[in-house]
Protein backbone atom coordinates (compact mmCIF):
# COMPACT_ATOMS: atom_id res chain seq x y z
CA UNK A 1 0.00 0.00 0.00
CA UNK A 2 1.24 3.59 -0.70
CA UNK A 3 0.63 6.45 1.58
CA UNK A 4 -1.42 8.23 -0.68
CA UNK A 5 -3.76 5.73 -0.05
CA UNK A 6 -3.34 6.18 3.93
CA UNK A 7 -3.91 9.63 3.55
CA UNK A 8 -7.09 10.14 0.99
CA UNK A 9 -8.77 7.71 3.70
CA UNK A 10 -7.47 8.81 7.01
CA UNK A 11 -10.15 8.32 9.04
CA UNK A 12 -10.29 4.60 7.87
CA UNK A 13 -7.08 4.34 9.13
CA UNK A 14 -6.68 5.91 12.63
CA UNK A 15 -8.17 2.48 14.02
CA UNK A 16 -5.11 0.43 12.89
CA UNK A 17 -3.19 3.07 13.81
CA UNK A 18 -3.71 3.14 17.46
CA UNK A 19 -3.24 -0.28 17.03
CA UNK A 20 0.06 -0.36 16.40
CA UNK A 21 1.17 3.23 18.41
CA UNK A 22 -0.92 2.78 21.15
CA UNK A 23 0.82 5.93 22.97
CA UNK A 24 -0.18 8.55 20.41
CA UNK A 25 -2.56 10.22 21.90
CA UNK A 26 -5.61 11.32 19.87
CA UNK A 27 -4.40 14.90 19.72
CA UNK A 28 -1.80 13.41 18.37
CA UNK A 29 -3.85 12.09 15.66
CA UNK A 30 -5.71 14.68 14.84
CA UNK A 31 -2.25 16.90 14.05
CA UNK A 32 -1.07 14.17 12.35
CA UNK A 33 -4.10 14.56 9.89
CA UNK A 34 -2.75 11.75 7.18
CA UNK A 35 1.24 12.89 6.52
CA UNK A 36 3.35 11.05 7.29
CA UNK A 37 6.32 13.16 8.21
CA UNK A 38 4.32 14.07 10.86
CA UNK A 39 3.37 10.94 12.27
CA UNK A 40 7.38 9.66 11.94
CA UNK A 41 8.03 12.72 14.16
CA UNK A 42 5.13 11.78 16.57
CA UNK A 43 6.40 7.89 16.71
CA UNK A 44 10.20 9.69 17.07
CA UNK A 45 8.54 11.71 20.16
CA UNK A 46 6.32 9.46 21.99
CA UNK A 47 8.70 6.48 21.76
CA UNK A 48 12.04 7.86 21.61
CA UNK A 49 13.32 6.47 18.52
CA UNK A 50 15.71 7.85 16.00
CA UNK A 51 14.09 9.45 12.84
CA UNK A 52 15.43 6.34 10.43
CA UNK A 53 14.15 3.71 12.83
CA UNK A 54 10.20 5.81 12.75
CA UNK A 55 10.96 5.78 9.20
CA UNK A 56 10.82 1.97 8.89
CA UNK A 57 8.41 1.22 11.59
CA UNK A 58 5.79 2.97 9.39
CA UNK A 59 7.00 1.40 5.61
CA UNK A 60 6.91 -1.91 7.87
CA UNK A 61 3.27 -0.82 9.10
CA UNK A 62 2.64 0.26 5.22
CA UNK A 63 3.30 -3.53 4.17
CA UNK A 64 1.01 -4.81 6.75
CA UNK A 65 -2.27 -2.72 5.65
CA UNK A 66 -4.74 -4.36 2.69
């Protein structure tokens, strides 16, 4: 899946979302609004990872969405 695809449908996707970041908050969320630079910097904030490592947590999440 391509983010595009995560974005156009956002709302769709906030589910599986918390899902997998269960600390973003849903302010968090809702300033995240579908880009995904933004939610790499929120997964970089909240968890306390380095920007490549948020980068592949969400291709990994990417490959794991139908």
């Amino acid at each position: 899946m391509n983010w595009d695809r995560v974005e156009g449908n956002w709302q769709q996707f906030k589910g599986k979302l918390r899902e997998k970041w269960g600390e973003l908050t849903d302010d968090d969320i809702d300033v995240i609004d579908g880009r995904r630079e933004q939610l790499q910097g929120k997964i970089q904030e909240r968890y306390g990872k380095q920007r490549d490592e948020a980068e592949r947590d969400v291709d990994d999440w990417l490959k794991t969405l139908h």
